[in-house]
PDB file of N, CA and C in Angstrom:
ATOM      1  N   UNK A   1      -7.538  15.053  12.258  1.00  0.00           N
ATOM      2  CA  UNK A   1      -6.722  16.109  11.704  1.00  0.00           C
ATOM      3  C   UNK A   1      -5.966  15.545  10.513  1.00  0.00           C
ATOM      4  N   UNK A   2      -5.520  16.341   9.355  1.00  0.00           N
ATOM      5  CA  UNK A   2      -5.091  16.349   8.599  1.00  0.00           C
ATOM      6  C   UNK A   2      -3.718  16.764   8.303  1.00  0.00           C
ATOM      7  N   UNK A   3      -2.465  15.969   8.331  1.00  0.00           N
ATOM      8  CA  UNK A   3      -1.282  16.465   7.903  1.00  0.00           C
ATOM      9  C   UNK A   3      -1.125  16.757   6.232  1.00  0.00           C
ATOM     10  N   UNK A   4      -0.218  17.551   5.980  1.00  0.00           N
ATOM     11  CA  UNK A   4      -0.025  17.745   4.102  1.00  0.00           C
ATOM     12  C   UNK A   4       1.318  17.667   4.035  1.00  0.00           C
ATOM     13  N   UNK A   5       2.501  16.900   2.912  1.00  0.00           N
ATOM     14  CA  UNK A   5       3.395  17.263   2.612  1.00  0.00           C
ATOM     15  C   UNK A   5       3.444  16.870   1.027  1.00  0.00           C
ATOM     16  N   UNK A   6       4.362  18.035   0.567  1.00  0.00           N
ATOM     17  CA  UNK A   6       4.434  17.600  -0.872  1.00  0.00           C
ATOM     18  C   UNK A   6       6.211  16.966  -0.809  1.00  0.00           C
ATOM     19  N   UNK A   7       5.630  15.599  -1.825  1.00  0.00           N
ATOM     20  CA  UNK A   7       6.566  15.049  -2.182  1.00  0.00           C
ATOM     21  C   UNK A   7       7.022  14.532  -3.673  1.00  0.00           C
ATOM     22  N   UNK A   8       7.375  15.484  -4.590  1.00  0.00           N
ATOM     23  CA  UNK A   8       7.797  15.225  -5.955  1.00  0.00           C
ATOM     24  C   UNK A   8       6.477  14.746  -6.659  1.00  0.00           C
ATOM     25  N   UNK A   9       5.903  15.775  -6.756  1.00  0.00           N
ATOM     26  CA  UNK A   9       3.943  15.837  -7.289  1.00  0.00           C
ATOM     27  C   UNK A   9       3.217  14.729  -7.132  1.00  0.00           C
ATOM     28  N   UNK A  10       4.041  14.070  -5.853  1.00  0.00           N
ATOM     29  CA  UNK A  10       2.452  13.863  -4.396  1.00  0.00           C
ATOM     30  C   UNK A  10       2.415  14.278  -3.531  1.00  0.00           C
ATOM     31  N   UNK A  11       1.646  14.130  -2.776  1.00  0.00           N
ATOM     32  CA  UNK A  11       1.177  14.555  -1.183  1.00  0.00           C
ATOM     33  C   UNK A  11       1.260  13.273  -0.133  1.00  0.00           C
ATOM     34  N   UNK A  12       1.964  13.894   0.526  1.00  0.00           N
ATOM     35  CA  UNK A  12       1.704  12.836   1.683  1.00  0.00           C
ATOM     36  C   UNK A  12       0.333  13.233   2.712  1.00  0.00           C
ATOM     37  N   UNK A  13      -0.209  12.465   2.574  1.00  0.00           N
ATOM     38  CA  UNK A  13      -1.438  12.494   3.752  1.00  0.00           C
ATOM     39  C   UNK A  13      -1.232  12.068   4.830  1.00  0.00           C
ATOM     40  N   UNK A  14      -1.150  12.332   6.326  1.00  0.00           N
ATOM     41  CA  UNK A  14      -1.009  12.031   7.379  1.00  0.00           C
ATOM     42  C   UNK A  14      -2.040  12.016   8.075  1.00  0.00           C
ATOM     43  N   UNK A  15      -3.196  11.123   8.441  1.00  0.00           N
ATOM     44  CA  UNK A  15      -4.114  11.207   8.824  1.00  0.00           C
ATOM     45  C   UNK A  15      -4.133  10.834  10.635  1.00  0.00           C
ATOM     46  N   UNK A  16      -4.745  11.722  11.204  1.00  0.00           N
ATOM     47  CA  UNK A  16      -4.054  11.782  12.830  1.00  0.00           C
ATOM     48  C   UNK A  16      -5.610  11.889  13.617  1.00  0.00           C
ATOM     49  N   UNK A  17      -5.243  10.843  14.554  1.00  0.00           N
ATOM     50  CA  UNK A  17      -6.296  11.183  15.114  1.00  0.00           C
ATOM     51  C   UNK A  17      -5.679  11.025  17.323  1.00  0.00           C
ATOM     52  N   UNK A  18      -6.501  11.458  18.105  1.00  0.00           N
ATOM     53  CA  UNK A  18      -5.992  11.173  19.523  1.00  0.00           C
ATOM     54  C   UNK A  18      -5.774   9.781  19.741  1.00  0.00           C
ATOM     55  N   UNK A  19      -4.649   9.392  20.224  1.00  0.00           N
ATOM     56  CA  UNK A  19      -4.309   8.230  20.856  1.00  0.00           C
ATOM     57  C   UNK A  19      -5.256   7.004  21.658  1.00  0.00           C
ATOM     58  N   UNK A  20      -6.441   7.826  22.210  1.00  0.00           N
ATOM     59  CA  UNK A  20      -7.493   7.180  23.176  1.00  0.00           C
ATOM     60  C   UNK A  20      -8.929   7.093  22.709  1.00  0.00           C
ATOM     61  N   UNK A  21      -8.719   7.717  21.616  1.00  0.00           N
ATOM     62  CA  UNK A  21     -10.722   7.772  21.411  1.00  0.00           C
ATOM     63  C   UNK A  21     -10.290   7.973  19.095  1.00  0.00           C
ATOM     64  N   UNK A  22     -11.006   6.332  19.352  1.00  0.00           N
ATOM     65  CA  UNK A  22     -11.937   6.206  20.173  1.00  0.00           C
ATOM     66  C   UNK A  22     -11.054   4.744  20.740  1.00  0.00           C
ATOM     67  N   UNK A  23     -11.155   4.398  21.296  1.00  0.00           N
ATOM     68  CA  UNK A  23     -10.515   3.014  22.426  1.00  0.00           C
ATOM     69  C   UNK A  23     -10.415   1.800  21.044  1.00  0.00           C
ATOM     70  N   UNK A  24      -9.344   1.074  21.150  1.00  0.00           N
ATOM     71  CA  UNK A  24      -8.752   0.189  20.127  1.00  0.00           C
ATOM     72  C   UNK A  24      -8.171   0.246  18.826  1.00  0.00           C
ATOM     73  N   UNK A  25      -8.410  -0.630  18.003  1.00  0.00           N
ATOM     74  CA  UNK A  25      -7.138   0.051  16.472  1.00  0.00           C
ATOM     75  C   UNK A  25      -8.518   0.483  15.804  1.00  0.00           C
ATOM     76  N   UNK A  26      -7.767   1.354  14.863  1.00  0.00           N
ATOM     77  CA  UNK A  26      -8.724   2.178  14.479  1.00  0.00           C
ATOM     78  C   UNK A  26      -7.568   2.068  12.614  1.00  0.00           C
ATOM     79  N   UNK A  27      -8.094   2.250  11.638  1.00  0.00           N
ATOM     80  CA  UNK A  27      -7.448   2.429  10.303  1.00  0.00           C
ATOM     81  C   UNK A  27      -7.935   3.091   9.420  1.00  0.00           C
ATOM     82  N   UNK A  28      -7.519   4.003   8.294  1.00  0.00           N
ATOM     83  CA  UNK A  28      -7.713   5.186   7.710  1.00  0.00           C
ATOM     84  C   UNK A  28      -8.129   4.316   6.432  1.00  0.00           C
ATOM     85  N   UNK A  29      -9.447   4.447   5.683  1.00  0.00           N
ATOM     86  CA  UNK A  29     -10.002   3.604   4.498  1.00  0.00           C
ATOM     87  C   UNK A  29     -10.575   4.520   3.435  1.00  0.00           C
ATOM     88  N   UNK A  30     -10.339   4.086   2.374  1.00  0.00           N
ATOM     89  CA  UNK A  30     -10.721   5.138   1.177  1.00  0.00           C
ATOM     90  C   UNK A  30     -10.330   4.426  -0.016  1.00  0.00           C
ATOM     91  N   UNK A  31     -10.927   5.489  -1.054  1.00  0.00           N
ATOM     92  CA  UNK A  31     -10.460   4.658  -2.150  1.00  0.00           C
ATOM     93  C   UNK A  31      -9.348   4.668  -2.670  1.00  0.00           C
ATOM     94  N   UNK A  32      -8.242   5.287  -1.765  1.00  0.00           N
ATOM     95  CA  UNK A  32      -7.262   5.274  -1.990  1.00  0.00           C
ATOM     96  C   UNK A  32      -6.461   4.262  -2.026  1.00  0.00           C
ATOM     97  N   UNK A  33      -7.237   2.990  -0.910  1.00  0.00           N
ATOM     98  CA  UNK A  33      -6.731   1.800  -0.349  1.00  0.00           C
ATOM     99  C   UNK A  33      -7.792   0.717  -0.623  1.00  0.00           C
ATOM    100  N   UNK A  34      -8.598   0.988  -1.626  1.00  0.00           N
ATOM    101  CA  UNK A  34     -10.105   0.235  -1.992  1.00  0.00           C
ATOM    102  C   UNK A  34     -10.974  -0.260  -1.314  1.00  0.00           C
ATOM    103  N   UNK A  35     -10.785   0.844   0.155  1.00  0.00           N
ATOM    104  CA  UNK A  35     -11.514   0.703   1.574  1.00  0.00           C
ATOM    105  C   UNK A  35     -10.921  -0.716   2.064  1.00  0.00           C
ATOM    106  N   UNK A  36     -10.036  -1.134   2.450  1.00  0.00           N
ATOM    107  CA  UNK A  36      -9.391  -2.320   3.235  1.00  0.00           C
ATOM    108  C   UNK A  36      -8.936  -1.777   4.200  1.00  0.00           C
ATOM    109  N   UNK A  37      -9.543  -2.004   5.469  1.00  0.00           N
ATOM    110  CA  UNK A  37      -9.031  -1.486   6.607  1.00  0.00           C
ATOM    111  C   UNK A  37      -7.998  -2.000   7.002  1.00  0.00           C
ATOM    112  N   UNK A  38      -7.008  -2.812   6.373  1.00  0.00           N
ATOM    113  CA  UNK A  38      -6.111  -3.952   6.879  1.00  0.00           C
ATOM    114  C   UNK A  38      -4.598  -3.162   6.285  1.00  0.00           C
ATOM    115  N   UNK A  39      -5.141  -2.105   5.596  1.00  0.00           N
ATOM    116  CA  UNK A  39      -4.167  -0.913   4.716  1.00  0.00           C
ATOM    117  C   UNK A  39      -3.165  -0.474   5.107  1.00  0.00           C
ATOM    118  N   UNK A  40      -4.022   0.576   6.039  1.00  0.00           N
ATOM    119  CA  UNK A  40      -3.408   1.452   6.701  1.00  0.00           C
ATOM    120  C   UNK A  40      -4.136   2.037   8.081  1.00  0.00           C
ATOM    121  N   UNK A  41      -3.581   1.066   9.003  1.00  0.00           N
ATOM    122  CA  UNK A  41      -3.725   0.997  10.261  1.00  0.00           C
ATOM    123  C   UNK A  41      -3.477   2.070  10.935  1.00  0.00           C
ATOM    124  N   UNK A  42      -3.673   3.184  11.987  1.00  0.00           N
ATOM    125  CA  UNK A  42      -3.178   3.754  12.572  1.00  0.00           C
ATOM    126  C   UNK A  42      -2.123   3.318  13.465  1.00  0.00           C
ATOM    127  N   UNK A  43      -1.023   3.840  14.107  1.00  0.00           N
ATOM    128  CA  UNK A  43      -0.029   3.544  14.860  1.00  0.00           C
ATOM    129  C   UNK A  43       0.217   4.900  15.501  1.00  0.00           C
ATOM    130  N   UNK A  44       0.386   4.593  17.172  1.00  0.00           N
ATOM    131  CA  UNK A  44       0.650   5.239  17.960  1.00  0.00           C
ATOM    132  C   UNK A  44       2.131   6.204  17.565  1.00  0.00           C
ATOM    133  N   UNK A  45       1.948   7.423  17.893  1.00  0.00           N
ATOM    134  CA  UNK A  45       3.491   8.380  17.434  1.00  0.00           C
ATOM    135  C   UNK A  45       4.166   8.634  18.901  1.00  0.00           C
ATOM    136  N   UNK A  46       3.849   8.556  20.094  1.00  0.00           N
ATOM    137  CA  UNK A  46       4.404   8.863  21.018  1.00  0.00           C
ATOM    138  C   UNK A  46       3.767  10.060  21.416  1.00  0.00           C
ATOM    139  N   UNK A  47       2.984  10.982  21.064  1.00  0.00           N
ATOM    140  CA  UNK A  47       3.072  12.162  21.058  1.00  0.00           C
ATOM    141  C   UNK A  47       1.480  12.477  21.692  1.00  0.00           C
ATOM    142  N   UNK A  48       0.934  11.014  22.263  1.00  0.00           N
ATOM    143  CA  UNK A  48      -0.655  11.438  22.406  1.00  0.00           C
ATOM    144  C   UNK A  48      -1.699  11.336  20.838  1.00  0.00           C
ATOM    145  N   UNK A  49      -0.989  11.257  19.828  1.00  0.00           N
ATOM    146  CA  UNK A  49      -1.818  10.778  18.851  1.00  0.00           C
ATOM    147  C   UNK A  49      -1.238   9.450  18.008  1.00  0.00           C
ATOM    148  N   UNK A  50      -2.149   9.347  17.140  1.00  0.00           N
ATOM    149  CA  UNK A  50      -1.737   8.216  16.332  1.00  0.00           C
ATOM    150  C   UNK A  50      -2.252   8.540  14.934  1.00  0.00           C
ATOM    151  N   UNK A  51      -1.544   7.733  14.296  1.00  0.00           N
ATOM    152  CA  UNK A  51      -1.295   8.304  12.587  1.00  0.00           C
ATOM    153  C   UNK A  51      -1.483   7.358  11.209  1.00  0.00           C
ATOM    154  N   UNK A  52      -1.472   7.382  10.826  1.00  0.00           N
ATOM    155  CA  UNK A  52      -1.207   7.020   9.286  1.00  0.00           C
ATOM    156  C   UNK A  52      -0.619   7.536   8.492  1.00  0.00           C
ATOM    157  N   UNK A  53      -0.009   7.419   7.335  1.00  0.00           N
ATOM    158  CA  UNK A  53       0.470   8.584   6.002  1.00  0.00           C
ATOM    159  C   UNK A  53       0.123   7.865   4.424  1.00  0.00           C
ATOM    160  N   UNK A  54      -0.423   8.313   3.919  1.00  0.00           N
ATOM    161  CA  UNK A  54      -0.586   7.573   2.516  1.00  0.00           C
ATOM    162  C   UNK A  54      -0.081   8.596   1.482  1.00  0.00           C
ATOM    163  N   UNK A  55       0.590   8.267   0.355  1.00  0.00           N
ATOM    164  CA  UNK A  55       1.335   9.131  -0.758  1.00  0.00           C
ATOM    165  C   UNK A  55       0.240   9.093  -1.590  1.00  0.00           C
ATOM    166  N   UNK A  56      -0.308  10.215  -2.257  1.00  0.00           N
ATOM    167  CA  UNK A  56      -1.335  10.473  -3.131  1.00  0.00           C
ATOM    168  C   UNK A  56      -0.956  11.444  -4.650  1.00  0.00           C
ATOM    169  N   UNK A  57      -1.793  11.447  -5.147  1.00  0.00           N
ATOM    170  CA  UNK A  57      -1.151  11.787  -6.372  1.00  0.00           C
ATOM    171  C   UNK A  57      -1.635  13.487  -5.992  1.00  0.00           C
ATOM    172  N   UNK A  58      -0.580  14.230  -6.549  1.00  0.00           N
ATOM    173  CA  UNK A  58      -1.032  15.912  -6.374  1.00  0.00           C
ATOM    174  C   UNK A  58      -2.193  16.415  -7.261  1.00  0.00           C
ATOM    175  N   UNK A  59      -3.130  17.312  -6.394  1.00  0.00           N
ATOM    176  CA  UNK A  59      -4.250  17.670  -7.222  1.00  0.00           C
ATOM    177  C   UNK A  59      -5.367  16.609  -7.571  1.00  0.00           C
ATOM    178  N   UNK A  60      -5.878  15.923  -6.297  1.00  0.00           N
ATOM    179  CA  UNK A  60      -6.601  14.989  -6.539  1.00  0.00           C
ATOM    180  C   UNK A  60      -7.648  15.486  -5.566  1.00  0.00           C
ATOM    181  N   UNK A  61      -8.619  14.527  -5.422  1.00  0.00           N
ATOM    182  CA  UNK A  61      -9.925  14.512  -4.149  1.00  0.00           C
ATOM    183  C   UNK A  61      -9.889  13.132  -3.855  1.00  0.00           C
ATOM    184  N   UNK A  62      -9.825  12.813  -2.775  1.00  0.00           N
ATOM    185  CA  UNK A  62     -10.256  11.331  -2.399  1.00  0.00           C
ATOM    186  C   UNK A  62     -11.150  10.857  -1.184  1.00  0.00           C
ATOM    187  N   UNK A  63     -11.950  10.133  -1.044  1.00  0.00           N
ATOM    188  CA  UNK A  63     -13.339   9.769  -0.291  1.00  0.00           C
ATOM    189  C   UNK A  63     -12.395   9.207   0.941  1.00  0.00           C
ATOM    190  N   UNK A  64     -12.543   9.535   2.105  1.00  0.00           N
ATOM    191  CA  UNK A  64     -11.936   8.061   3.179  1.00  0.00           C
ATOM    192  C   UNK A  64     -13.025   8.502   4.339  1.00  0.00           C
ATOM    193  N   UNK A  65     -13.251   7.728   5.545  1.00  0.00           N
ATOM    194  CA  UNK A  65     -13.390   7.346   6.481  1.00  0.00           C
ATOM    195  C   UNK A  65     -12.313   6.519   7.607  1.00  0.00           C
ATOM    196  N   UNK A  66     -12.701   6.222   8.620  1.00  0.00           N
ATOM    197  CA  UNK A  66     -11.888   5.969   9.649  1.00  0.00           C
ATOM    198  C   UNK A  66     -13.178   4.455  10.352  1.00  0.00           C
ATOM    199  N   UNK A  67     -12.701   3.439  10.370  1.00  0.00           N
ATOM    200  CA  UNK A  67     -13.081   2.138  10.878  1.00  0.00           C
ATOM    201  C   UNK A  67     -12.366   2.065  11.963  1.00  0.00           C
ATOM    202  N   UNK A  68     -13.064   1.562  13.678  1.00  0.00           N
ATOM    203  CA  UNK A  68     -12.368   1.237  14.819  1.00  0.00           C
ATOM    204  C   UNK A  68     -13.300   0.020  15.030  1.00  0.00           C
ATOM    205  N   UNK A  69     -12.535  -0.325  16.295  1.00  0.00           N
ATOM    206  CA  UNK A  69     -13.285  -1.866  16.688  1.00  0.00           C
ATOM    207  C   UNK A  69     -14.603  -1.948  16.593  1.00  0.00           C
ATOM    208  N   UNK A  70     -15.207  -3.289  16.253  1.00  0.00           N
ATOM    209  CA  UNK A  70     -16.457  -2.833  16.725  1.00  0.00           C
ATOM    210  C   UNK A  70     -17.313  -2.688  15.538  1.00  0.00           C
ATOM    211  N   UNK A  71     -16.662  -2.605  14.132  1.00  0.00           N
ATOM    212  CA  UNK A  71     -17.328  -2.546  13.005  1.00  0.00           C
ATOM    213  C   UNK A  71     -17.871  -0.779  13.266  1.00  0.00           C
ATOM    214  N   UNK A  72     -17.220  -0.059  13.758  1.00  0.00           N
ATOM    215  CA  UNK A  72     -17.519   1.377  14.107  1.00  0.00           C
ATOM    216  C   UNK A  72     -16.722   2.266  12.782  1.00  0.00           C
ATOM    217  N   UNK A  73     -17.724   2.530  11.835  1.00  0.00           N
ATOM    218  CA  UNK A  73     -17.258   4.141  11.188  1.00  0.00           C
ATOM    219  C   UNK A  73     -17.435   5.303  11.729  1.00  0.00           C
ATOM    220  N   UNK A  74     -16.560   6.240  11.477  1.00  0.00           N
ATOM    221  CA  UNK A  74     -16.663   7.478  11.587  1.00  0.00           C
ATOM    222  C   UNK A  74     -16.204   9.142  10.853  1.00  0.00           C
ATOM    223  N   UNK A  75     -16.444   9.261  10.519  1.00  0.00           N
ATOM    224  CA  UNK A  75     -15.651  10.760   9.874  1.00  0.00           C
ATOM    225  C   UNK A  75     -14.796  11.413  10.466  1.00  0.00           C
ATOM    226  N   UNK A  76     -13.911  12.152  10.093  1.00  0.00           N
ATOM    227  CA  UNK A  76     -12.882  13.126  10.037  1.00  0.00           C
ATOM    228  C   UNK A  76     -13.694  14.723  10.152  1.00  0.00           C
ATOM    229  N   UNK A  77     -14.044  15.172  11.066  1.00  0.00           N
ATOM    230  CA  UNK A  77     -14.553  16.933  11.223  1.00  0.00           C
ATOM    231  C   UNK A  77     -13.266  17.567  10.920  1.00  0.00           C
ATOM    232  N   UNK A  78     -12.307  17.217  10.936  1.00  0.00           N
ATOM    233  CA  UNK A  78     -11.394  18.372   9.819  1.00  0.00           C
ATOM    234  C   UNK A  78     -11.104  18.233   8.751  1.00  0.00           C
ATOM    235  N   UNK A  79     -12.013  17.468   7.526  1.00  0.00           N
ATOM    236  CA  UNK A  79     -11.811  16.643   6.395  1.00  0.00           C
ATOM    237  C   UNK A  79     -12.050  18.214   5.605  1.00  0.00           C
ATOM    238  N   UNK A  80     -11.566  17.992   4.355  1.00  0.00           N
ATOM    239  CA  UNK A  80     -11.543  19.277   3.659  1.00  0.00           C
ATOM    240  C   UNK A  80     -13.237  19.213   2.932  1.00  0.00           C
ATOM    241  N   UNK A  81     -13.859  18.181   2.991  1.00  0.00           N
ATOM    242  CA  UNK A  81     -15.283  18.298   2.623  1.00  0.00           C
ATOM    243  C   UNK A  81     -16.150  17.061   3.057  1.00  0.00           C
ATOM    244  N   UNK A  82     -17.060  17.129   2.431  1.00  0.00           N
ATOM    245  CA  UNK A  82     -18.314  15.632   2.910  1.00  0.00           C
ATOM    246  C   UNK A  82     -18.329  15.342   1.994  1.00  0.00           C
ATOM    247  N   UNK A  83     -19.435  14.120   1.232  1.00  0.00           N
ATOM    248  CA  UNK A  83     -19.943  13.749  -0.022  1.00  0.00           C
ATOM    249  C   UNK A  83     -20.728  12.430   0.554  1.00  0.00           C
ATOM    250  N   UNK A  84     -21.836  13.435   1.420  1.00  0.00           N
ATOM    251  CA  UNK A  84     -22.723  12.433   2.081  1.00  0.00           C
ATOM    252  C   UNK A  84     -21.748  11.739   3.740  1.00  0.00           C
ATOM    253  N   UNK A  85     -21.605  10.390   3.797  1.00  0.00           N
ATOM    254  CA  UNK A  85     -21.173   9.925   4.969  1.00  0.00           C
ATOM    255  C   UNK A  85     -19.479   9.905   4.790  1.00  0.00           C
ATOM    256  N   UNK A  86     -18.869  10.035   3.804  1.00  0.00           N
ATOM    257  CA  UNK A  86     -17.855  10.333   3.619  1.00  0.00           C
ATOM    258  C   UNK A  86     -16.938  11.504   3.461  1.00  0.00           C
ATOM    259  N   UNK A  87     -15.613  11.634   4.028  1.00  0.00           N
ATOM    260  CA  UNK A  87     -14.583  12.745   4.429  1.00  0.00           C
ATOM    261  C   UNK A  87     -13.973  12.850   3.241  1.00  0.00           C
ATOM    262  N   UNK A  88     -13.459  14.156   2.795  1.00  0.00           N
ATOM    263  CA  UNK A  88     -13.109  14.449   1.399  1.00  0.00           C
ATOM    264  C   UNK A  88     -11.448  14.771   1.497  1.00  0.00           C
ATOM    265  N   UNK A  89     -10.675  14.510   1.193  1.00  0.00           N
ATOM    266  CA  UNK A  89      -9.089  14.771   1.241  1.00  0.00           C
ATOM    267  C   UNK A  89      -8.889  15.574   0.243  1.00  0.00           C
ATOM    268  N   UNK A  90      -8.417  16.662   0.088  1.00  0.00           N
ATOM    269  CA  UNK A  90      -7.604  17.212  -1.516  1.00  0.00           C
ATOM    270  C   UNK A  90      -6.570  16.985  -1.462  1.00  0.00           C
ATOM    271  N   UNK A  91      -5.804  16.910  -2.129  1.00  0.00           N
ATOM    272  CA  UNK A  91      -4.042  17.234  -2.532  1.00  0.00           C
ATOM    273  C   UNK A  91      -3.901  17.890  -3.211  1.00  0.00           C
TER     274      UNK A  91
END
């Protein structure tokens, strides 16, 4: 899932996924972060999920995926588009 906030013409991206699945750390990669999974780690919120937030510039598109243990990619099914194996973000 996808959080949005605007913050003084950026966006905060909050990228959320369930707390348990998939099992271990898991981190939000794109070229926002020049795909370094070491970026932006997910962290547990208390709430049954876990999160990330990255500040992006407003009115952009950006490519990410999601890396968990295991050398495991995966996509985002609530990503605002594809572009092949990759999840599409707008702001």
């Amino acid at each position: 899932m996808l959080e949005r906030k605007q913050i003084k013409g950026r966006t905060q991206v909050t990228f959320v996924l369930p707390d348990d699945t998939p099992e271990g750390p898991v981190s939000v990669v794109g070229d926002f972060n020049h795909w370094n999974p070491a970026a932006h780690p997910l962290r547990s919120r208390g709430d049954g999920t876990r999160a990330a937030s990255v500040a992006l510039p407003a009115h952009g598109s950006h490519s990410f995926r999601y890396l968990a243990a295991g050398d495991h990619w995966f996509d985002d099914e609530h990503a605002d588009a594809h572009d092949g194996v990759n999840g599409r973000v707008h702001t």
